[in-house]
Protein backbone atom coordinates (compact mmCIF):
# COMPACT_ATOMS: atom_id res chain seq x y z
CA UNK A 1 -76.25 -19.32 35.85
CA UNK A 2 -72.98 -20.53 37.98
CA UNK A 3 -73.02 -23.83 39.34
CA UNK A 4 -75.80 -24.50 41.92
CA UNK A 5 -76.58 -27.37 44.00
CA UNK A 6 -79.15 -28.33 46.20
CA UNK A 7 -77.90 -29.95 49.31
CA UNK A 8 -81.03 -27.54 51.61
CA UNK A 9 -84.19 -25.50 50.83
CA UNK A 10 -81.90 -22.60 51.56
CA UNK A 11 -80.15 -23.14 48.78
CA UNK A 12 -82.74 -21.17 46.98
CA UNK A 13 -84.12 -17.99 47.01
CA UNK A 14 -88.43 -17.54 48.45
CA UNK A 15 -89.05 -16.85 44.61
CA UNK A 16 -86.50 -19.07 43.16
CA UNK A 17 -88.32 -21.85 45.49
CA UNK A 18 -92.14 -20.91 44.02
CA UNK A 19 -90.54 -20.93 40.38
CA UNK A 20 -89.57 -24.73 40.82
CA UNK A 21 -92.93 -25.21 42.39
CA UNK A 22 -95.35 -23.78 39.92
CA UNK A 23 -92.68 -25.11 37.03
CA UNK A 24 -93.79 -28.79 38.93
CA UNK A 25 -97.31 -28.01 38.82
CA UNK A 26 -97.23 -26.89 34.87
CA UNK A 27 -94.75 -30.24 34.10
CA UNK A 28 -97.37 -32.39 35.91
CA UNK A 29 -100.14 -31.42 33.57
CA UNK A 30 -97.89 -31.25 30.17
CA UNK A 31 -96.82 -35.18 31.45
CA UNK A 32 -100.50 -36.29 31.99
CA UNK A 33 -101.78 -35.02 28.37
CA UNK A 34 -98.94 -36.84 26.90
CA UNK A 35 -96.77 -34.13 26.00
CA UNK A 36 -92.98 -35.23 25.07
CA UNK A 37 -90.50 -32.57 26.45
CA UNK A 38 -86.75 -34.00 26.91
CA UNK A 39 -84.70 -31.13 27.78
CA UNK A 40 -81.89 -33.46 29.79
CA UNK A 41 -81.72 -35.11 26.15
CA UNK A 42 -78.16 -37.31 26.59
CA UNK A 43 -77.60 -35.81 30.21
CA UNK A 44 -76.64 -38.60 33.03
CA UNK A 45 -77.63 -38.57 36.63
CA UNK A 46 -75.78 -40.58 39.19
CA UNK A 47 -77.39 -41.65 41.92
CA UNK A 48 -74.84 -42.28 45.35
CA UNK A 49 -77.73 -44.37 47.66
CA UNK A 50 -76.08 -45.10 51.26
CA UNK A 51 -79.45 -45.76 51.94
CA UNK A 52 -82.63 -47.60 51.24
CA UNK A 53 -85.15 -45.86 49.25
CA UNK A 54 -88.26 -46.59 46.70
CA UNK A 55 -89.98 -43.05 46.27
CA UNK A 56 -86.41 -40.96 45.75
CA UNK A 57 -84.80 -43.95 43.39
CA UNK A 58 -87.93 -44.20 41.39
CA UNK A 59 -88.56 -40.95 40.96
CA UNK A 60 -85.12 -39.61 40.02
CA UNK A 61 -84.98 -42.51 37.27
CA UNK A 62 -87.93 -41.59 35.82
CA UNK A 63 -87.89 -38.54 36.33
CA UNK A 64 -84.51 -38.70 34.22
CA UNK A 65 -86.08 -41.39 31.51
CA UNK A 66 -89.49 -38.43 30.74
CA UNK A 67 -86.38 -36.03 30.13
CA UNK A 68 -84.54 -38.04 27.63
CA UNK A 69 -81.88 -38.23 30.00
CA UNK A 70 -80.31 -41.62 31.66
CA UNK A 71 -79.21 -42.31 35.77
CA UNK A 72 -76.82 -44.67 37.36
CA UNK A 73 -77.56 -46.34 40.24
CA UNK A 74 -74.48 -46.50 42.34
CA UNK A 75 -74.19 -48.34 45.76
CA UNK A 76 -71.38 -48.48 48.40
CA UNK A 77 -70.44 -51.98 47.56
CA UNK A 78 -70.87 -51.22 43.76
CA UNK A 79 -68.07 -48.34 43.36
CA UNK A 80 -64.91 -47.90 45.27
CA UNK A 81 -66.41 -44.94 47.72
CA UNK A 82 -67.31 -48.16 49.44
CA UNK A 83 -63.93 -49.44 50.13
CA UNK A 84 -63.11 -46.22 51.11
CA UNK A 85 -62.06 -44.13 48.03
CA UNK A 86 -62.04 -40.31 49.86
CA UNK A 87 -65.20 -38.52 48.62
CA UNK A 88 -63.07 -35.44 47.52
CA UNK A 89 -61.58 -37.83 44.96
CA UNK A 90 -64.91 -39.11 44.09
CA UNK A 91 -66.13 -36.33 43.61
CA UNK A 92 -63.91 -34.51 41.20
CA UNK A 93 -63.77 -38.02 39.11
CA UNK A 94 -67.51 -38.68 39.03
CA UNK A 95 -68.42 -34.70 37.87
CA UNK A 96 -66.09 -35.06 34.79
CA UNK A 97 -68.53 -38.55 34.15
CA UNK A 98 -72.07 -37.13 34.26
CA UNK A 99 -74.14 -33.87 34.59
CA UNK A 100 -75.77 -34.07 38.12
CA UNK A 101 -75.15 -36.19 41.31
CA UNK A 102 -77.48 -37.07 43.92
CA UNK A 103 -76.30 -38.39 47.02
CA UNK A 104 -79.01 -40.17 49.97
CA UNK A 105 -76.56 -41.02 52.67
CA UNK A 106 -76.22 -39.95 56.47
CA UNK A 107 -74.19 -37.35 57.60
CA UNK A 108 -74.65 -34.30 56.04
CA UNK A 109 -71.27 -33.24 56.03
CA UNK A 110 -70.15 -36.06 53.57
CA UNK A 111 -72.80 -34.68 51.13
CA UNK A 112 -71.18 -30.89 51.90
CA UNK A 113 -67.63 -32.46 51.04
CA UNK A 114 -68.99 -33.87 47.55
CA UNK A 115 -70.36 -31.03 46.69
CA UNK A 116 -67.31 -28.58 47.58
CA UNK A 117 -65.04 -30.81 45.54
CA UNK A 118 -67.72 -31.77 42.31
CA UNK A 119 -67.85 -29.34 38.76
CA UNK A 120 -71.64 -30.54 38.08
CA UNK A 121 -74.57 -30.12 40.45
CA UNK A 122 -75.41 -31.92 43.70
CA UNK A 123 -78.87 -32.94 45.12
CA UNK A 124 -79.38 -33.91 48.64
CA UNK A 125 -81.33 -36.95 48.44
CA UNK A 126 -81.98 -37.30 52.15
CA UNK A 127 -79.39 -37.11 55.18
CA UNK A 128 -79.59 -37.49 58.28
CA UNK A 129 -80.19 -33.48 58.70
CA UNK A 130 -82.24 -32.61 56.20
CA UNK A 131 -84.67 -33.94 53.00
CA UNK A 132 -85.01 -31.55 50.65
CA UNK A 133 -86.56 -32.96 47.88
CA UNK A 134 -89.54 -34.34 50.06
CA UNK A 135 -90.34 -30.47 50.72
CA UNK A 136 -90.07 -29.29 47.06
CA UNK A 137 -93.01 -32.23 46.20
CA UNK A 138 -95.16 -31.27 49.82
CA UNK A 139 -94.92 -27.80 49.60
CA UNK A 140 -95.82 -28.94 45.39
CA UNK A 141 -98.94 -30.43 46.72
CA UNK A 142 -100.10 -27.70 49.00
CA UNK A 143 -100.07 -25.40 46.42
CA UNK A 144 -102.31 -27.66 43.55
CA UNK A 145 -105.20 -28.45 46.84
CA UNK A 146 -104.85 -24.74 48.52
CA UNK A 147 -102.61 -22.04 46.43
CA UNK A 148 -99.92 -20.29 48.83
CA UNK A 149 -99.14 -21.61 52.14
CA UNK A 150 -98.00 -17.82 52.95
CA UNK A 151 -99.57 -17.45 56.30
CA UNK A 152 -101.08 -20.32 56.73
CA UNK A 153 -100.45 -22.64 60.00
CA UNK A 154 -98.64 -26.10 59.65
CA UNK A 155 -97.95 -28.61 62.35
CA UNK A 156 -95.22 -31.27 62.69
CA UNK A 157 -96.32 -34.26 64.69
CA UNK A 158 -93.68 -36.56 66.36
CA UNK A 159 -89.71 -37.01 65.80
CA UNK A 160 -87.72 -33.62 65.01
CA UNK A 161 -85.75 -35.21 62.50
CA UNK A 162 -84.79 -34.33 58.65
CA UNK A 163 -87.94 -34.05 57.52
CA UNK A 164 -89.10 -31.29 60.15
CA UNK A 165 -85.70 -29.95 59.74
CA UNK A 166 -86.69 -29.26 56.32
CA UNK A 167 -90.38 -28.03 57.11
CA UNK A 168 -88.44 -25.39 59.02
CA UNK A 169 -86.78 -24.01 56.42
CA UNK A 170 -89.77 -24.33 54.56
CA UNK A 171 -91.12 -22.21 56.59
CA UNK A 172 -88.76 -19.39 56.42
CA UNK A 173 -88.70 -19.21 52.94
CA UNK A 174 -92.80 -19.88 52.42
CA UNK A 175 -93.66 -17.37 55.58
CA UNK A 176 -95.84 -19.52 56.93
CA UNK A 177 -96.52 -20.49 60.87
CA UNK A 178 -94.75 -24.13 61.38
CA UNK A 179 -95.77 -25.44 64.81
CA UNK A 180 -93.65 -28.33 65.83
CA UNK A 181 -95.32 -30.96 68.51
CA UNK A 182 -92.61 -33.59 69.83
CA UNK A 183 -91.80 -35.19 73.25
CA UNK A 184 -89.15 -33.56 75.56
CA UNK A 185 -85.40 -34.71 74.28
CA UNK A 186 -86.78 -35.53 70.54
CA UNK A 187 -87.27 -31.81 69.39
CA UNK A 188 -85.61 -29.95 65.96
CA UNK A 189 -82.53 -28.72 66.01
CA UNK A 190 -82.45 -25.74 68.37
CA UNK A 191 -79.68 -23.91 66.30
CA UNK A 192 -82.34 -24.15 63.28
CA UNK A 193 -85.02 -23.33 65.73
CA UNK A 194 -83.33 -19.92 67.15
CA UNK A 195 -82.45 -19.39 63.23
CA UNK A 196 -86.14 -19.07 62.32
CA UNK A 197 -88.00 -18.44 65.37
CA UNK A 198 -89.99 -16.04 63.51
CA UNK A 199 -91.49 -18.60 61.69
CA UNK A 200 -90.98 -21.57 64.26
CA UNK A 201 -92.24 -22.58 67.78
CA UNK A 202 -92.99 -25.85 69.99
CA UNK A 203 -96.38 -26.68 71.44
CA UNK A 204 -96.12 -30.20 73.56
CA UNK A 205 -99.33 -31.14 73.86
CA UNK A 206 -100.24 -32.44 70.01
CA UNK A 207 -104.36 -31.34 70.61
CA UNK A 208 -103.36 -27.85 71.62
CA UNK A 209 -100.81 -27.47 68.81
CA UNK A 210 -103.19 -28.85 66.12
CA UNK A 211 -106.36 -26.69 67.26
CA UNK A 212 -106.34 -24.44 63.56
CA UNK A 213 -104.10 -26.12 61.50
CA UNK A 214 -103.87 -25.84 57.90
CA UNK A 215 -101.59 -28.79 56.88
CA UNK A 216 -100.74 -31.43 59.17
CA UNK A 217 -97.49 -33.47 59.01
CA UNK A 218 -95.70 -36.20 60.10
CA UNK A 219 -93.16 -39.29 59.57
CA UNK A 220 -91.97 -42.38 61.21
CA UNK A 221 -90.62 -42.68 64.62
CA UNK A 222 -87.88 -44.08 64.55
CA UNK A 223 -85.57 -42.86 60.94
CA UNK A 224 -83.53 -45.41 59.26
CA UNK A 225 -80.54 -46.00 61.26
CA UNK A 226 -82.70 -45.74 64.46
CA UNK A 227 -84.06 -49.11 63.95
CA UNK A 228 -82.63 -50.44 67.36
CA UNK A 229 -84.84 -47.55 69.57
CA UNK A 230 -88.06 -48.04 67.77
CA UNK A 231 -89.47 -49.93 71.00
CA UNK A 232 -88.42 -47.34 73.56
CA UNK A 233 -89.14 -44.60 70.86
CA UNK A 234 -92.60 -46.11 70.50
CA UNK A 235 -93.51 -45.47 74.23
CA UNK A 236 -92.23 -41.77 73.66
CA UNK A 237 -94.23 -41.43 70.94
CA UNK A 238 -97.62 -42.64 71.75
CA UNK A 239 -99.74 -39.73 72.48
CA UNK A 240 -98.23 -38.57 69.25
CA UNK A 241 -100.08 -40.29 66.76
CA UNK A 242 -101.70 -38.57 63.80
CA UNK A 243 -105.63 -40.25 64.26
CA UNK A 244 -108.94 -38.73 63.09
CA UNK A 245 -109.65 -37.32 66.14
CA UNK A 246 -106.45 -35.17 65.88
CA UNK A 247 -107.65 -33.50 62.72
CA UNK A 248 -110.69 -32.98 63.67
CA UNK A 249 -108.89 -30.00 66.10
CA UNK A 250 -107.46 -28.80 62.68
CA UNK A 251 -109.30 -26.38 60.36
CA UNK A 252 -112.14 -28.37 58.30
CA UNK A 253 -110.12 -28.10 55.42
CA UNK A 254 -107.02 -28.56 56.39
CA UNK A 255 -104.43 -31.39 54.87
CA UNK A 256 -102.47 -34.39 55.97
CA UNK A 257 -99.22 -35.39 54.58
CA UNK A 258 -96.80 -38.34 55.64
CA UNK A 259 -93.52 -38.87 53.35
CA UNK A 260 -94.09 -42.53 53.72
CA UNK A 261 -93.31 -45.49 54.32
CA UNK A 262 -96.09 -45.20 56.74
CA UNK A 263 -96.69 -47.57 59.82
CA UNK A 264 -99.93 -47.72 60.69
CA UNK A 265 -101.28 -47.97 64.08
CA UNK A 266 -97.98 -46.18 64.87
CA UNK A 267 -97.35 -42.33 64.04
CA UNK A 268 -100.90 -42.87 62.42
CA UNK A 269 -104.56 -44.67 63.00
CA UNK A 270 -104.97 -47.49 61.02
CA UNK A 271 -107.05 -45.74 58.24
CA UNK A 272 -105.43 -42.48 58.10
CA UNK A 273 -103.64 -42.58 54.41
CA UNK A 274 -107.57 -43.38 53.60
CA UNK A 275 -108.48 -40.28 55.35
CA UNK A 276 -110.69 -37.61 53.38
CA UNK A 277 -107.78 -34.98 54.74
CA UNK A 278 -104.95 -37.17 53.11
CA UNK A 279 -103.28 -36.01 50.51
CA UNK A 280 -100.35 -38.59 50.56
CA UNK A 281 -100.80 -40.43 47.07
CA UNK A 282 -100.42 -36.73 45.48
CA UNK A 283 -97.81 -35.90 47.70
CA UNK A 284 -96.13 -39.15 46.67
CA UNK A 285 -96.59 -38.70 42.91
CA UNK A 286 -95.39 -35.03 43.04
CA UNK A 287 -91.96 -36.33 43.98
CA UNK A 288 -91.39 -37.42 40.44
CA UNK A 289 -92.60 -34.07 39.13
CA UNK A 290 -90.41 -31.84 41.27
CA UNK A 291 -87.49 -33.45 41.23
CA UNK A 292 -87.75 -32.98 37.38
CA UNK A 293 -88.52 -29.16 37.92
CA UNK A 294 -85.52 -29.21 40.11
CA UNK A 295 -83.21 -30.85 37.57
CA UNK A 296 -84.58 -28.25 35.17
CA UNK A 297 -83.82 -25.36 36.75
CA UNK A 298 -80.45 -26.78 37.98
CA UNK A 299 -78.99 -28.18 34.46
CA UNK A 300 -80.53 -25.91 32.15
CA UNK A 301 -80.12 -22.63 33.28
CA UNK A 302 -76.37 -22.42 33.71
């Protein structure tokens, strides 16, 4: 297989994107009976962090440490792309170094210009666009609680940021219904939007967009680097919490995610991780295991 990376879902094909999946699922059960498999035996994974993270670092590293590989860790005041090294030049040294390179930073475009100018694979660890990865482990956890989300109706609750950026394409490849609910002004991208409208649509009031949901979703309201609106944002964002009388408009069975860190009494009621809907402790864990599918399929299939 030629080089691939990973910088959006779109980056791989409806069945390429259940592969990794059910690969996930099957590498989750082989890890919990003990089973040894190390097929990134003596393969490094550098890991570019412009920002903060505790469920992408730790997963990655371990995820790299079950496959006999190793990571580095690499921060902006640690290597010279901090004192402003150009990223083409980065890049090309850095993909002679190690085998894969993922890369949680802000503007997408500076994750596009690593990977047009790096020889080993690139994984989009978060931007400010999209989050990738967090969709491979939700979409993961769907699938062990329900089978296929083909069909099936999901709802975004609050901010149209990276993470329902990502839903969208989800839903494209998945063919399932993705209703998003936000405030006026703090909607998806409408270019992604018109993209997928198939698949897409906006419902403002949250009750009327949740009434037979399937999966229900949703994520901080104000993103890192949005610190300094979280007060105004909060106003906005009020009659958009996730709360158990939400869900109880969604289908008796259906889920709740949130990609954490979670503020609660914010974009959710106090108790709603606790919730018998919640999922978010799988949905957490499943990071690990399909982030390993995903270096599997993208380092050992060339």
């Amino acid at each position: 297989m030629a080089l691939r990376h990973f910088l959006t879902l779109m980056d791989l094909s409806p069945d390429e994107l259940i592969q990794v999946l059910d690969r996930a699922i099957t590498l989750k059960k082989e890890h919990k009976q003990g089973n040894i498999y190390e097929p990134l035996k003596n393969r490094v994974l550098a890991l570019i962090f412009d920002k903060s993270s505790t469920r992408t670092r730790v997963s990655f590293e371990s995820g790299m440490a079950q496959f006999g590989g190793s990571s580095l860790f690499l921060s902006p005041r640690d290597t010279q792309l901090g004192r402003g090294e150009p990223i083409e030049d980065s890049a090309k040294v850095l993909s002679r170094m190690v085998d894969a390179v993922t890369i949680r930073t802000f503007e997408h475009a500076k994750l596009v210009r690593f990977a047009d100018n790096s020889s080993v694979p690139v994984i989009n660890a978060l931007t400010d666009d999209f989050h990738p990865c967090q969709l491979l482990a939700d979409m993961q956890t769907y699938r062990e609680h329900r089978g296929s989300i083909e069909g099936k109706k999901v709802v975004w609750v609050g901010d149209g940021n990276n993470m329902c950026n990502s839903f969208i394409n989800a839903a494209a490849l998945l063919n399932f219904e993705l209703v998003v609910t936000s405030p006026e002004g703090y909607e998806p991208s409408a270019e992604l939007i018109e993209q997928h409208k198939q698949h897409v649509h906006i419902v403002r009031d949250p009750v009327k967009a949740t009434h037979n949901a399937d999966l229900v979703v949703t994520d901080v309201w104000a993103s890192m680097g949005q610190e300094q609106e979280q007060q105004e944002r909060a106003k906005v964002f009020s009659p958009y919490q996730v709360s158990e009388e939400l869900m109880s408009h969604a289908h008796s069975d259906a889920l709740f995610m949130h990609c954490l860190p979670a503020h609660r009494g914010e974009e959710i009621s106090e108790n709603m991780l606790e919730h018998e809907s919640s999922v978010v402790w799988d949905e957490a864990e499943n990071r690990l295991h399909a982030q390993k599918a995903l270096l599997e399929f993208l380092l050992c299939n060339a």
